[in-house]
C-alpha atoms as a PDB file:
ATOM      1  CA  UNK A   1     -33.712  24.333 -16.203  1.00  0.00           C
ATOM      2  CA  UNK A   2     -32.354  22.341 -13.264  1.00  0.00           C
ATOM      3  CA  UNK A   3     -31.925  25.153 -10.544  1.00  0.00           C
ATOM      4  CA  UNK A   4     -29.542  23.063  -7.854  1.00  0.00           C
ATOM      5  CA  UNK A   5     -28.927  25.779  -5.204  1.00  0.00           C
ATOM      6  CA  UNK A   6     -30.364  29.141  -3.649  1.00  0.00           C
ATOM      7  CA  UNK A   7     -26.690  30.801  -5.232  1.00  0.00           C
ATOM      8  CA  UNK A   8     -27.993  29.567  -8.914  1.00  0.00           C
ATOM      9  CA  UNK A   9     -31.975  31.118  -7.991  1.00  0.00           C
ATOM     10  CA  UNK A  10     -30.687  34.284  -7.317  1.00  0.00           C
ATOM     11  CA  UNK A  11     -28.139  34.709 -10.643  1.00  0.00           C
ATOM     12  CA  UNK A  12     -30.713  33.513 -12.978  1.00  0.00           C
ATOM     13  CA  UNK A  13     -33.020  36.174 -11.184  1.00  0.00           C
ATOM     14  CA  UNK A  14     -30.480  38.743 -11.726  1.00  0.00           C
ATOM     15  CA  UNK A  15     -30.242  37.889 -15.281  1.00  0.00           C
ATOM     16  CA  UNK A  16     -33.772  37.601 -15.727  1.00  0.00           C
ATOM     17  CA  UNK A  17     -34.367  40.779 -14.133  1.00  0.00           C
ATOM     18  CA  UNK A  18     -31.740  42.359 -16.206  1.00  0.00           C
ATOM     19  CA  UNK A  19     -33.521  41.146 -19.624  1.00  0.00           C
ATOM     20  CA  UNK A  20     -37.265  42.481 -18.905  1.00  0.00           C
ATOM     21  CA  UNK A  21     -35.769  46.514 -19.088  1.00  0.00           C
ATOM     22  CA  UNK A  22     -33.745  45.945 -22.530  1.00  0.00           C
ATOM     23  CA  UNK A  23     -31.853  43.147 -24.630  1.00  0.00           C
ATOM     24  CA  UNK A  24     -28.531  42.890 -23.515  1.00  0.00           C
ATOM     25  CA  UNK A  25     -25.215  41.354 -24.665  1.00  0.00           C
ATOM     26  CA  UNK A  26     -23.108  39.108 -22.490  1.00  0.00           C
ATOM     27  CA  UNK A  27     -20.937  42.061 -21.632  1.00  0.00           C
ATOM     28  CA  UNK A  28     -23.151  44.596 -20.547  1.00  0.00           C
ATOM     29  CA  UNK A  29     -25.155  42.242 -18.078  1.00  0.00           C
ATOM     30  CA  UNK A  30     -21.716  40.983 -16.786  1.00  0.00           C
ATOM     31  CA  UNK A  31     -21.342  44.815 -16.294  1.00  0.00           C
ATOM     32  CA  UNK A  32     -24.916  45.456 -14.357  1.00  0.00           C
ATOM     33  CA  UNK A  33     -24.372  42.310 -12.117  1.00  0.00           C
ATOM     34  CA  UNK A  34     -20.940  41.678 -11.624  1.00  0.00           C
ATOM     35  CA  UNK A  35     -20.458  37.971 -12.564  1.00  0.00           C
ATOM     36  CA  UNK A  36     -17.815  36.923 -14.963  1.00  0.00           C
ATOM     37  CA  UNK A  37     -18.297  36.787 -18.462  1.00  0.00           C
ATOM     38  CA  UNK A  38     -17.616  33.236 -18.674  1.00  0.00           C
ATOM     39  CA  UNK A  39     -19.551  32.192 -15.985  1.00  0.00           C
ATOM     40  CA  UNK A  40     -22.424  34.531 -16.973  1.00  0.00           C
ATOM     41  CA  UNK A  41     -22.206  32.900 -20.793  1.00  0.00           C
ATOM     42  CA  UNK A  42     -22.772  29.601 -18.956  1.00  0.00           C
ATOM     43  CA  UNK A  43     -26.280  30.772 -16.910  1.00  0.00           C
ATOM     44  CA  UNK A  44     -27.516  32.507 -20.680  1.00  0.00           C
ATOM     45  CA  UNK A  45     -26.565  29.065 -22.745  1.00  0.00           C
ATOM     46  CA  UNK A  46     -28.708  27.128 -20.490  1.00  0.00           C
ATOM     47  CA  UNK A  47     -31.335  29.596 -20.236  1.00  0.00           C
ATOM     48  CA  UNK A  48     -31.019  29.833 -23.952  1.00  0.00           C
ATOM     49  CA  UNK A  49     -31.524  26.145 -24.250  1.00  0.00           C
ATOM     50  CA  UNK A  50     -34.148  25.959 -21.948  1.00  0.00           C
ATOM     51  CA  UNK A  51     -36.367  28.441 -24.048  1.00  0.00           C
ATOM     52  CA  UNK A  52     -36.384  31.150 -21.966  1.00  0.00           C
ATOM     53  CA  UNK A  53     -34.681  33.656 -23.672  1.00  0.00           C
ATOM     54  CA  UNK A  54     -33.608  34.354 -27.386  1.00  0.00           C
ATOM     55  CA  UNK A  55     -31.299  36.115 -29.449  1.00  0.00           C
ATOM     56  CA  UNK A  56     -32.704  39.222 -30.453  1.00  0.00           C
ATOM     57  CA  UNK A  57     -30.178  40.830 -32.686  1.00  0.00           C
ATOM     58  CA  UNK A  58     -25.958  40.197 -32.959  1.00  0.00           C
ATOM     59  CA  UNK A  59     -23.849  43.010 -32.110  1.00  0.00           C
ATOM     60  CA  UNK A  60     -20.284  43.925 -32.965  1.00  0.00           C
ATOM     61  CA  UNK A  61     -18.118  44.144 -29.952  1.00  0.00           C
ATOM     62  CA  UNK A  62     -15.749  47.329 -30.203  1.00  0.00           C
ATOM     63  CA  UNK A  63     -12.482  46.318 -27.898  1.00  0.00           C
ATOM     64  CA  UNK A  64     -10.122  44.284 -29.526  1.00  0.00           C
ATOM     65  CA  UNK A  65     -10.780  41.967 -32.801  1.00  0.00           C
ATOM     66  CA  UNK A  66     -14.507  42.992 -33.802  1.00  0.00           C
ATOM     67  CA  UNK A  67     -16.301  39.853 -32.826  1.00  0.00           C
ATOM     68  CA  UNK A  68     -19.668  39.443 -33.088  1.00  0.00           C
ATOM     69  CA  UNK A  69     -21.878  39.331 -29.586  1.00  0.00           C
ATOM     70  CA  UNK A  70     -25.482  37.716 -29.357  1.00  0.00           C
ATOM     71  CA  UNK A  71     -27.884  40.384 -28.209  1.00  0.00           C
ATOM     72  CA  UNK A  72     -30.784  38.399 -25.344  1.00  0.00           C
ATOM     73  CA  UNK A  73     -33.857  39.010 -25.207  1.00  0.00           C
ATOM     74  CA  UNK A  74     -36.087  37.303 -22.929  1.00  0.00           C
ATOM     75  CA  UNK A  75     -38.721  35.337 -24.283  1.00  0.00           C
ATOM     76  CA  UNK A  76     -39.557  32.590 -26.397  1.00  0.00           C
ATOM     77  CA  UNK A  77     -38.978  33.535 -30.381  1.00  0.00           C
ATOM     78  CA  UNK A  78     -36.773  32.434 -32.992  1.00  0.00           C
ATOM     79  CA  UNK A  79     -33.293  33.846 -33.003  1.00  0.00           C
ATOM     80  CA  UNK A  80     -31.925  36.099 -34.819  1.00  0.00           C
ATOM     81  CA  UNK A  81     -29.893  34.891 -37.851  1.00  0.00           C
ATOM     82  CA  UNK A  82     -26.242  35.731 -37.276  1.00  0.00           C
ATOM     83  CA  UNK A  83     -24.331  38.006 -40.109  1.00  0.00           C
ATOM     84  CA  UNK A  84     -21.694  36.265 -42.314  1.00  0.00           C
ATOM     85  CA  UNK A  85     -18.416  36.890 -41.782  1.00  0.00           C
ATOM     86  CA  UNK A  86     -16.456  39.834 -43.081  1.00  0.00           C
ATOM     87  CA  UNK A  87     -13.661  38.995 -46.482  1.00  0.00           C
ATOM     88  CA  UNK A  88     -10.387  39.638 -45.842  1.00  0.00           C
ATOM     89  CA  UNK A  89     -10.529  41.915 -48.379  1.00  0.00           C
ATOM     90  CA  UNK A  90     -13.642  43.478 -46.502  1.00  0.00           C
ATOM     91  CA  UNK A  91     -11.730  43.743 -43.247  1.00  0.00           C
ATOM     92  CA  UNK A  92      -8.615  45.417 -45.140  1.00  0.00           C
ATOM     93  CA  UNK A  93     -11.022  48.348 -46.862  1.00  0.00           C
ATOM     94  CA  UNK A  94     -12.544  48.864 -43.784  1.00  0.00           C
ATOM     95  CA  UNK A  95      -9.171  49.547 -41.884  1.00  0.00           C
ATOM     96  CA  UNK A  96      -7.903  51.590 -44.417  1.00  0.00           C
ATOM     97  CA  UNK A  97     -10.935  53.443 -44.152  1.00  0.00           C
ATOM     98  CA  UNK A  98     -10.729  54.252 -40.301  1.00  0.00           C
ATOM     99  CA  UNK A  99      -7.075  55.256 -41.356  1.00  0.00           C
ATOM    100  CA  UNK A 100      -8.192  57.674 -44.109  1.00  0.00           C
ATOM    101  CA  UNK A 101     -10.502  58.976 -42.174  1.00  0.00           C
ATOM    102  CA  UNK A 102      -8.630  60.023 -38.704  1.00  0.00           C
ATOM    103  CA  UNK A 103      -5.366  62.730 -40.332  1.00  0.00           C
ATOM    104  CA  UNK A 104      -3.248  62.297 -37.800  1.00  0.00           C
ATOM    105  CA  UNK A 105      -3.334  58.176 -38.223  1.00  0.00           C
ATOM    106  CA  UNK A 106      -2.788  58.828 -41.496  1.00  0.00           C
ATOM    107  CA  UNK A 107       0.344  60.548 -41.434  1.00  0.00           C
ATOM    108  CA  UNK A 108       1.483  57.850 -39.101  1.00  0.00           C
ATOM    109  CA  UNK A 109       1.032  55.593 -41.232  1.00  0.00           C
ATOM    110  CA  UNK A 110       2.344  56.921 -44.363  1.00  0.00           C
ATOM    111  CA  UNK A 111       5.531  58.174 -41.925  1.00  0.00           C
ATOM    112  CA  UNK A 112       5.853  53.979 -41.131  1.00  0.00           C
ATOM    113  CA  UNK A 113       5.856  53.183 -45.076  1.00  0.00           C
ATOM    114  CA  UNK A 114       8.470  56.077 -45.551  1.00  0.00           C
ATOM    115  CA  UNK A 115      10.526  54.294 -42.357  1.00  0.00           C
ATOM    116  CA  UNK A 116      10.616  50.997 -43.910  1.00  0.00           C
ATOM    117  CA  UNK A 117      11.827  52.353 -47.488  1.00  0.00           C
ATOM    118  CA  UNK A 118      15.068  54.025 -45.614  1.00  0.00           C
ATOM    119  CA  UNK A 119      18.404  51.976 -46.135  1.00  0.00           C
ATOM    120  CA  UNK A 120      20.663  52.058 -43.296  1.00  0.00           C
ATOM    121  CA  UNK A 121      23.704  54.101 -43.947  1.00  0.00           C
ATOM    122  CA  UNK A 122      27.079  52.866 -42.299  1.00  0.00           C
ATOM    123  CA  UNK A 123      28.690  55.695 -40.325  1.00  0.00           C
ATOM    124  CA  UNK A 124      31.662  56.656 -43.022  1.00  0.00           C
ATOM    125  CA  UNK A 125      34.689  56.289 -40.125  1.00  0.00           C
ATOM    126  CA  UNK A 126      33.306  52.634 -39.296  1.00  0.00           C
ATOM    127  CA  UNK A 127      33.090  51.752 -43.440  1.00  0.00           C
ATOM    128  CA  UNK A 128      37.083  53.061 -43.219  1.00  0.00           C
ATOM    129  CA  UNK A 129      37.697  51.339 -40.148  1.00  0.00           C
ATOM    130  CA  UNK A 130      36.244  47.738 -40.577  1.00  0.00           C
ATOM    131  CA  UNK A 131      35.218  48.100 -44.392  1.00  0.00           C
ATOM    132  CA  UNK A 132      31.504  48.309 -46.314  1.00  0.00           C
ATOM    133  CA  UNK A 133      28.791  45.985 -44.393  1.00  0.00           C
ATOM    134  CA  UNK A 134      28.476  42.626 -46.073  1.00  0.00           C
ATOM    135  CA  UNK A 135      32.408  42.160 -47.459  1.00  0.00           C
ATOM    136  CA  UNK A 136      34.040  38.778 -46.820  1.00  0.00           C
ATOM    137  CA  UNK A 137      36.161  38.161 -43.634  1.00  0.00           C
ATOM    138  CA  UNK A 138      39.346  37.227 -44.221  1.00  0.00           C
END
């Protein structure tokens, strides 16, 4: 790895140092350092590259969409093979499963399908007023 300035040293010490107590995703050394994700991503891509560290295992990160993190390692193995992707059908079983398994989302939800079954009903002194929704216009 080219190493261009003292600034680039010390953040690929950091990271270094932050590998030898535990394998790590991207997040949770941007969270023991304090450098940006993306710039952090950068510094482990080249140190992947260069062989000095390797993906030890893929986690699933929990915020947002559930996409699936490299976990580092440092050293010089073979990576970790990364999981297939979840079906669509997959994803949808394992949604309704979170929903089944929490009550109270359940009961939202089944309140939302009732919601969207409901037909708006005209106010009777507007349908005498203007006529039933939908008629022609004269």
């Amino acid at each position: 790895m080219n190493i261009k300035n003292s600034l680039t040293a010390y953040r690929i010490t950091q990271i270094t140092a932050a590998l030898t107590e535990r394998a790590q995703t991207v997040d949770d050394i941007a969270l023991e350092i304090g450098l940006c994700r993306a710039h952090l991503a950068r510094y482990l891509a080249e140190l992947h590259a260069a062989g000095a560290i390797y993906i030890a295992s893929w986690a699933v990160r929990q915020q947002g969409r559930a996409t699936r993190l490299p976990v580092y390692r440092l050293g010089a193995r073979p990576d970790a093979q990364r999981p297939a992707n979840l079906t669509q059908r997959e994803r949808q079983a394992a949604h309704k499963a979170r929903i089944y398994a929490d009550p109270e989302r359940h009961d939202r939800y089944k309140a939302l399908g009732r919601a969207r079954k409901l037909r708006v009903k005209r106010d009777p002194l507007v349908v005498a007023m203007f006529g039933a929704a939908g008629g022609a216009h004269a």
